[in-house]
N, C-alpha and C. Protein backbone atom coordinates (compact mmCIF):
# COMPACT_ATOMS: atom_id res chain seq x y z
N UNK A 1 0.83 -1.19 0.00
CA UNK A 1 0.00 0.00 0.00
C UNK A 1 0.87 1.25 0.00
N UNK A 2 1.54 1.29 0.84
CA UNK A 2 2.81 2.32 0.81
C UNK A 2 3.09 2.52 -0.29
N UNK A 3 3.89 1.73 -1.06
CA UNK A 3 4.32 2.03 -2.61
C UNK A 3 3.60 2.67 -3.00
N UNK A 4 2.52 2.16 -3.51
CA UNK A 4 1.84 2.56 -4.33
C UNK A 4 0.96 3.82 -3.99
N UNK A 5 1.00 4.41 -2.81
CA UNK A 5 0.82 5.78 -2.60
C UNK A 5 1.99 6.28 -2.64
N UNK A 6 2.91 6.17 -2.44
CA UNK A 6 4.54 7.03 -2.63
C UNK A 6 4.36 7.04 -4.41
N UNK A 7 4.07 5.77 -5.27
CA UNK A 7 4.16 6.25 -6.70
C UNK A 7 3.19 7.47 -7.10
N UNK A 8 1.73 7.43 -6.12
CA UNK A 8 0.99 8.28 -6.42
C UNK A 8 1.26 9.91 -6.11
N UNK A 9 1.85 10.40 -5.10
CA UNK A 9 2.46 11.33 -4.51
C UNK A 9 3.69 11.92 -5.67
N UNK A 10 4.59 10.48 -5.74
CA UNK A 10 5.72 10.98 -6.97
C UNK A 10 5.11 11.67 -8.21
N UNK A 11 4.37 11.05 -8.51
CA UNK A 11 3.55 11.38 -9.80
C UNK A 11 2.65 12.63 -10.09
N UNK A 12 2.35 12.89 -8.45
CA UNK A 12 1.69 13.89 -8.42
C UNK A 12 0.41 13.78 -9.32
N UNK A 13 -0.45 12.02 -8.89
CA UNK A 13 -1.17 12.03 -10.00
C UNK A 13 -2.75 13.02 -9.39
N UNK A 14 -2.42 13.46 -7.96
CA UNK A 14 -3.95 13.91 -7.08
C UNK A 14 -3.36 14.90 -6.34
N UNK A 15 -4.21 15.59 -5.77
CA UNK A 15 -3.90 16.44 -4.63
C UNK A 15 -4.83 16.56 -3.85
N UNK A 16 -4.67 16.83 -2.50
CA UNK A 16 -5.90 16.91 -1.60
C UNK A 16 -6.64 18.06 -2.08
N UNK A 17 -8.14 18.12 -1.58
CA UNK A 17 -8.28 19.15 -1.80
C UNK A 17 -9.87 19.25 -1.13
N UNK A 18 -10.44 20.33 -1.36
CA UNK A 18 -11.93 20.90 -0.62
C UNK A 18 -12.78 19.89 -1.86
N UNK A 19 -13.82 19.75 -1.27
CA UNK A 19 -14.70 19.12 -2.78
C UNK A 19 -15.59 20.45 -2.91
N UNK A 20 -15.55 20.60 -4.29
CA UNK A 20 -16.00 21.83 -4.82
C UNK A 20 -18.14 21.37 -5.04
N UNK A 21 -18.90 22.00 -4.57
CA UNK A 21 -20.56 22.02 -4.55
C UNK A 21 -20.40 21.47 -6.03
N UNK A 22 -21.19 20.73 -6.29
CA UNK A 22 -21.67 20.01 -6.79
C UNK A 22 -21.04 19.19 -7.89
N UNK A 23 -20.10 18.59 -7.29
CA UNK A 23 -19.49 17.15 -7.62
C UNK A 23 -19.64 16.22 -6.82
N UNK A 24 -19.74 15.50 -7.07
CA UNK A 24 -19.82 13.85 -6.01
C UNK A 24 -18.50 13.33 -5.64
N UNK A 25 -17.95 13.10 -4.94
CA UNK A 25 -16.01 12.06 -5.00
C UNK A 25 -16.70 10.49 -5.50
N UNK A 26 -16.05 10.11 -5.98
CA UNK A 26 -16.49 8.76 -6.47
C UNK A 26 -14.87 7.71 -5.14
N UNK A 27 -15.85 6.75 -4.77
CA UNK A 27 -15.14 6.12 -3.86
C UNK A 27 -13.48 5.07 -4.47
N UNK A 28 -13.20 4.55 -3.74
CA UNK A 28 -11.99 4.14 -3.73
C UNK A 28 -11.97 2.70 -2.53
N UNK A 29 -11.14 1.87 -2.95
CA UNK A 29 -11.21 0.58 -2.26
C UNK A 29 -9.65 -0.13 -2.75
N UNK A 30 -9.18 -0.67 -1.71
CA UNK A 30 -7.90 -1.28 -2.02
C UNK A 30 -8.02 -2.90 -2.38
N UNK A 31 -7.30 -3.61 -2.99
CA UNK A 31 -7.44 -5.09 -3.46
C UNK A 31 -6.17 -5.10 -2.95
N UNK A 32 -6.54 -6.51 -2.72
CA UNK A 32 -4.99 -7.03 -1.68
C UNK A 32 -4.73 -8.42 -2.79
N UNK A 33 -3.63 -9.21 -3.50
CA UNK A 33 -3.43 -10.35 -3.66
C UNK A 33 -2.20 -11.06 -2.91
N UNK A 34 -1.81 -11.90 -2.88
CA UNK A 34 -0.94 -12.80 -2.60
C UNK A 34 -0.40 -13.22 -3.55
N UNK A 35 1.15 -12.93 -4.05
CA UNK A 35 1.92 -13.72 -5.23
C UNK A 35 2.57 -14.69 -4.80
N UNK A 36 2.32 -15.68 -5.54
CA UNK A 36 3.24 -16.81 -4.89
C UNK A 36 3.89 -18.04 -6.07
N UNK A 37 4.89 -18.46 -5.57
CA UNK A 37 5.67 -19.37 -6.41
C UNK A 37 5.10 -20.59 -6.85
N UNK A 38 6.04 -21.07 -8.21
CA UNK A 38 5.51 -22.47 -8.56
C UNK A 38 5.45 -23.00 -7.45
N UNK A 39 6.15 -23.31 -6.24
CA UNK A 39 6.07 -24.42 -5.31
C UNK A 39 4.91 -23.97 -4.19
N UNK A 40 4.06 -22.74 -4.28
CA UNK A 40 3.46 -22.60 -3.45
C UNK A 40 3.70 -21.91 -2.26
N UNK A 41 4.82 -21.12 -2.62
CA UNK A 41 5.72 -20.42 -1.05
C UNK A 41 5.37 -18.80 -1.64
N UNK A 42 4.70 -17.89 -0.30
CA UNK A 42 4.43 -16.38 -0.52
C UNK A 42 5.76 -15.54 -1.27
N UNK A 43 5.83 -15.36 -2.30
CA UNK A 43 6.39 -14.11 -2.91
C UNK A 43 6.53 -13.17 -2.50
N UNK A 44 5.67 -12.27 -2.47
CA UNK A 44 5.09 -11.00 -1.79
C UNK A 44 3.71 -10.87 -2.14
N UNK A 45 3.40 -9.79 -1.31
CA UNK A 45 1.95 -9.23 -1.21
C UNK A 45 1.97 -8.23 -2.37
N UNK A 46 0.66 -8.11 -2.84
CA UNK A 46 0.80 -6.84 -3.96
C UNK A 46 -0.85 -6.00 -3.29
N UNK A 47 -0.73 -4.61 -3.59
CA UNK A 47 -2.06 -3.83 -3.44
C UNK A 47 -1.91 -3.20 -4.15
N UNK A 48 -3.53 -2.91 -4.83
CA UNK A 48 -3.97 -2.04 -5.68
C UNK A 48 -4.85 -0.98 -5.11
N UNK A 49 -4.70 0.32 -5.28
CA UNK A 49 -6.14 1.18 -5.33
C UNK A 49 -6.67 1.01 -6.15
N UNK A 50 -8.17 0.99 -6.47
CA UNK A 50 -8.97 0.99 -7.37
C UNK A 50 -10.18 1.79 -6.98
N UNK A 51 -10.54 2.92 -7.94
CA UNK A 51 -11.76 3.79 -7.90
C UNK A 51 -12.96 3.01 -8.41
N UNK A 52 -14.31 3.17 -7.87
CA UNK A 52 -14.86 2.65 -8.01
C UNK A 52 -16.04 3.24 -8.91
N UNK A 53 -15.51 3.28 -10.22
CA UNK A 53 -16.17 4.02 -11.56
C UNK A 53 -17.43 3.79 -11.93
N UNK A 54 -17.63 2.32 -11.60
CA UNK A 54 -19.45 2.30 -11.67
C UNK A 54 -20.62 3.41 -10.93
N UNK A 55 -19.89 3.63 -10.00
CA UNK A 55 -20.41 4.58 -9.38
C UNK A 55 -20.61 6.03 -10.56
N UNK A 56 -20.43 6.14 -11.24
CA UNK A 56 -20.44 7.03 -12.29
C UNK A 56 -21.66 7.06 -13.23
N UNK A 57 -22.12 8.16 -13.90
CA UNK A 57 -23.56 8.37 -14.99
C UNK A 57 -23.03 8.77 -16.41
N UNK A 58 -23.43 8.56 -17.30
CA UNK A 58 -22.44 8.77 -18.89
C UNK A 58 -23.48 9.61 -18.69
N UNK A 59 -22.75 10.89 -18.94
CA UNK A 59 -23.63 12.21 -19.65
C UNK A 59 -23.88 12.85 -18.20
N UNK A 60 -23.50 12.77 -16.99
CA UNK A 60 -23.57 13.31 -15.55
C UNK A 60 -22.01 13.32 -15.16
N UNK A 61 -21.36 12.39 -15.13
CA UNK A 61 -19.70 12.25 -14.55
C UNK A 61 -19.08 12.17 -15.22
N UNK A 62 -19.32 11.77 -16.75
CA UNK A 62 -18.21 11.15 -17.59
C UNK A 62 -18.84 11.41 -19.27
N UNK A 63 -18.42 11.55 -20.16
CA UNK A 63 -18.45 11.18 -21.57
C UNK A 63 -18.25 10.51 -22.82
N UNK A 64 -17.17 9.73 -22.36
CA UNK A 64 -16.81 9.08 -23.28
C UNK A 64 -15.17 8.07 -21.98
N UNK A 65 -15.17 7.36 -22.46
CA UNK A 65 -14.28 5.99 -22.02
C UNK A 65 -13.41 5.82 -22.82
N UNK A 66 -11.97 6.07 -22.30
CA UNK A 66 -10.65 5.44 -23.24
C UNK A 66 -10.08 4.34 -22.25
N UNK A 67 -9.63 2.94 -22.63
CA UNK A 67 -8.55 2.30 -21.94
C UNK A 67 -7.60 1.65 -22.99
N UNK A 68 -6.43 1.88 -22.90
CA UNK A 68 -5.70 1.75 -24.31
C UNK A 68 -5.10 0.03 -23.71
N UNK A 69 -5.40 -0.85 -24.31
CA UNK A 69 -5.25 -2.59 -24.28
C UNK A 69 -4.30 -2.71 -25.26
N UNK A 70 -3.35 -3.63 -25.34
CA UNK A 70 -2.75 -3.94 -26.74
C UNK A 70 -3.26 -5.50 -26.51
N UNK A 71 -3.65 -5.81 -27.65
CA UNK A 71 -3.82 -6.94 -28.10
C UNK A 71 -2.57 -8.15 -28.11
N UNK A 72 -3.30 -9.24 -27.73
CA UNK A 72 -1.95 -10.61 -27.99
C UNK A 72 -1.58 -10.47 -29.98
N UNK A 73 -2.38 -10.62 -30.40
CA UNK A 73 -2.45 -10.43 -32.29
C UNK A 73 -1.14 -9.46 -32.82
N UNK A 74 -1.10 -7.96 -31.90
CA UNK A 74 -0.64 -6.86 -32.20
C UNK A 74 0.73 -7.07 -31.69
N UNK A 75 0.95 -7.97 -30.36
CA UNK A 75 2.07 -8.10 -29.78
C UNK A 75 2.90 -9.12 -30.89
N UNK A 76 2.28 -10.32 -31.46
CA UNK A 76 2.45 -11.20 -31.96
C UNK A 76 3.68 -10.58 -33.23
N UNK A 77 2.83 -10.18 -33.93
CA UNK A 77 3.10 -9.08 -35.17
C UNK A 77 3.92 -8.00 -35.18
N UNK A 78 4.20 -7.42 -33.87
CA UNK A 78 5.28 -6.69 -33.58
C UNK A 78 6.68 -7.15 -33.66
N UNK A 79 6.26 -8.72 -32.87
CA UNK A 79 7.89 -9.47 -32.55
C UNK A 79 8.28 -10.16 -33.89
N UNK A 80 7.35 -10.79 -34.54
CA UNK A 80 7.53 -11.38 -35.65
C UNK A 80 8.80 -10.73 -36.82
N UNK A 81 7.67 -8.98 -36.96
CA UNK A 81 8.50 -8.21 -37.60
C UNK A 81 9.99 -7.67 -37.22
N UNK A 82 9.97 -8.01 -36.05
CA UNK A 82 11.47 -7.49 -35.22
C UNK A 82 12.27 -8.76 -35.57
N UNK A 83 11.81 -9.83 -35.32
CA UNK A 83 12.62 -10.86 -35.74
C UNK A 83 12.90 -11.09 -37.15
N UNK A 84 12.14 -10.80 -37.91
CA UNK A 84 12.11 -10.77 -39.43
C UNK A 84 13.61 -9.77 -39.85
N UNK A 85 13.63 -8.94 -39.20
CA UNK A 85 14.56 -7.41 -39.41
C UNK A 85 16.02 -7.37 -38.44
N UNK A 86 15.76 -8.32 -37.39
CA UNK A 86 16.51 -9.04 -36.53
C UNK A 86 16.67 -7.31 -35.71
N UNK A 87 15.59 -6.77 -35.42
CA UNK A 87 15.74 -5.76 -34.09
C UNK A 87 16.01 -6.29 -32.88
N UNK A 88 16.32 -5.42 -32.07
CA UNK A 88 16.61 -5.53 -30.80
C UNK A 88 14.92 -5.47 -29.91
N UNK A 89 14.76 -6.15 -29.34
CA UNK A 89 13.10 -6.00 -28.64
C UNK A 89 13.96 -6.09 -27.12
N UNK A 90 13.27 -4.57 -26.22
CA UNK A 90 13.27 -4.47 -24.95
C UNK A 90 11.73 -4.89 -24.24
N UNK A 91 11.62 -5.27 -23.03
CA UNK A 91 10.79 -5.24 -22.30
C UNK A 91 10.47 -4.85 -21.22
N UNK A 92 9.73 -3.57 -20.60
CA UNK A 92 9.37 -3.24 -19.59
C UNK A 92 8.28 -3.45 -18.62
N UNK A 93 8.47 -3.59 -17.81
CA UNK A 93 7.44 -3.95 -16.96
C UNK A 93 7.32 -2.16 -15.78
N UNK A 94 5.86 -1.73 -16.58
CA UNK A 94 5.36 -0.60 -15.64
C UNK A 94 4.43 -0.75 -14.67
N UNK A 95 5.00 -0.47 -13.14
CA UNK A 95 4.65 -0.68 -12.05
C UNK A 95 2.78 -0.07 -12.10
N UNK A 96 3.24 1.22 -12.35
CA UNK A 96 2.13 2.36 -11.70
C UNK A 96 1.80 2.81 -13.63
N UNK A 97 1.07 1.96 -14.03
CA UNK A 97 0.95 2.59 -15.93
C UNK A 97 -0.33 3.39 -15.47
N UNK A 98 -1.57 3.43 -15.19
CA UNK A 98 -1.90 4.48 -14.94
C UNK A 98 -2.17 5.53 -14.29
N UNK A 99 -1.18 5.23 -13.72
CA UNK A 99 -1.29 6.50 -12.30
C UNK A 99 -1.06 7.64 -13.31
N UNK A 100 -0.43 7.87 -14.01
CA UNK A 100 0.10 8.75 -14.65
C UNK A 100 -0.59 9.24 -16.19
N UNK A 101 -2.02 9.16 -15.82
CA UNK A 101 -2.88 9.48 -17.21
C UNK A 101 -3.31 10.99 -17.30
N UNK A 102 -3.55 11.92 -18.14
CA UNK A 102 -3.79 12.79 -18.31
C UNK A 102 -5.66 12.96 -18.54
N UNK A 103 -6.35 13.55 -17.30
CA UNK A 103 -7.82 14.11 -17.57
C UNK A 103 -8.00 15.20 -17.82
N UNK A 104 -9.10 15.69 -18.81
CA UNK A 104 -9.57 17.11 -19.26
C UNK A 104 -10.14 17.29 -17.62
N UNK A 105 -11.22 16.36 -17.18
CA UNK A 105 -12.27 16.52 -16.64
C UNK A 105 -11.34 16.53 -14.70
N UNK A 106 -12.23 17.51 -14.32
CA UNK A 106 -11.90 17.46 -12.73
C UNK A 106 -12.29 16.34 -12.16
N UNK A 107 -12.09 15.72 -11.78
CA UNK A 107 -12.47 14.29 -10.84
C UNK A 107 -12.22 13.98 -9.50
N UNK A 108 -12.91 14.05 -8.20
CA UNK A 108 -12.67 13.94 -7.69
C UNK A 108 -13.23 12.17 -6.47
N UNK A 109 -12.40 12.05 -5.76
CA UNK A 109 -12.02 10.59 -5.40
C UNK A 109 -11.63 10.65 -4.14
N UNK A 110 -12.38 10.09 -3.19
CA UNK A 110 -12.21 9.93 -1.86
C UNK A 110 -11.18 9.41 -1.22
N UNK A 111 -10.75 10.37 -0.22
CA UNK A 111 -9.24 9.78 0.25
C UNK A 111 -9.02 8.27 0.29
N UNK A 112 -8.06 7.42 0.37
CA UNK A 112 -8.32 6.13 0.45
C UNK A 112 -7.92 6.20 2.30
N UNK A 113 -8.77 5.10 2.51
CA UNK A 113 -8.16 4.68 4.45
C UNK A 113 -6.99 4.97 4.47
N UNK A 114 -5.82 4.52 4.23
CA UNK A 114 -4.71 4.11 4.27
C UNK A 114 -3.47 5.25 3.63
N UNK A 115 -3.69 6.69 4.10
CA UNK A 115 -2.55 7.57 3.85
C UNK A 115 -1.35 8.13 3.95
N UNK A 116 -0.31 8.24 3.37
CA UNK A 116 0.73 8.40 3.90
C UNK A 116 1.22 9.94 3.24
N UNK A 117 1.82 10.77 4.37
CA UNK A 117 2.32 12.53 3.96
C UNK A 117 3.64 12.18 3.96
């Protein structure tokens, strides 16, 4: 949980703030999993925040929905062609991919339990 409010803080993806008359905060809830090895031994713990967007009205909170997915097909076809051309293919693994999205719209989102200054 820590982390992932320290990535949120780094990112400066929120800021506290007054809730301005007549917006709603749309809530927030943490998911907890357990990673664990082929043999069955704890890895580590992982947590997520997650806003809870259903809570939302198209044409009251929101307008339109982007979530950018890449396809297995698109991945497929990428490497193919790299191998075809014999490129170099890197791979990253992003911790916090959307903490760091850009909104037109003001949004506001209820502190989560669990804060750290």
């Amino acid at each position: 949980m820590e982390e992932k409010i320290n990535a949120i803080e780094k990112n400066k993806t929120w800021q506290l703030s007054t809730l301005l008359e007549g917006y709603k905060p749309i809530s927030v809830k943490w998911i907890f999993k357990t990673k664990k090895s082929a043999t069955g031994e704890v890895e580590r713990y992982k947590a997520r925040l997650v806003v809870k967007g259903y809570t939302q009205k198209q044409g009251v909170d929101y307008d339109e929905v982007f979530a950018p997915v890449a396809r297995m097909e698109t991945i497929r076809l990428l490497i193919s062609i790299a191998a075809q051309n014999k490129w170099k293919i890197y791979q990253l693994d992003v911790k916090s991919t959307f903490i760091n999205g850009f909104l037109e719209e003001e949004i506001y989102v209820e502190q989560p339990g669990f804060f750290f200054h």
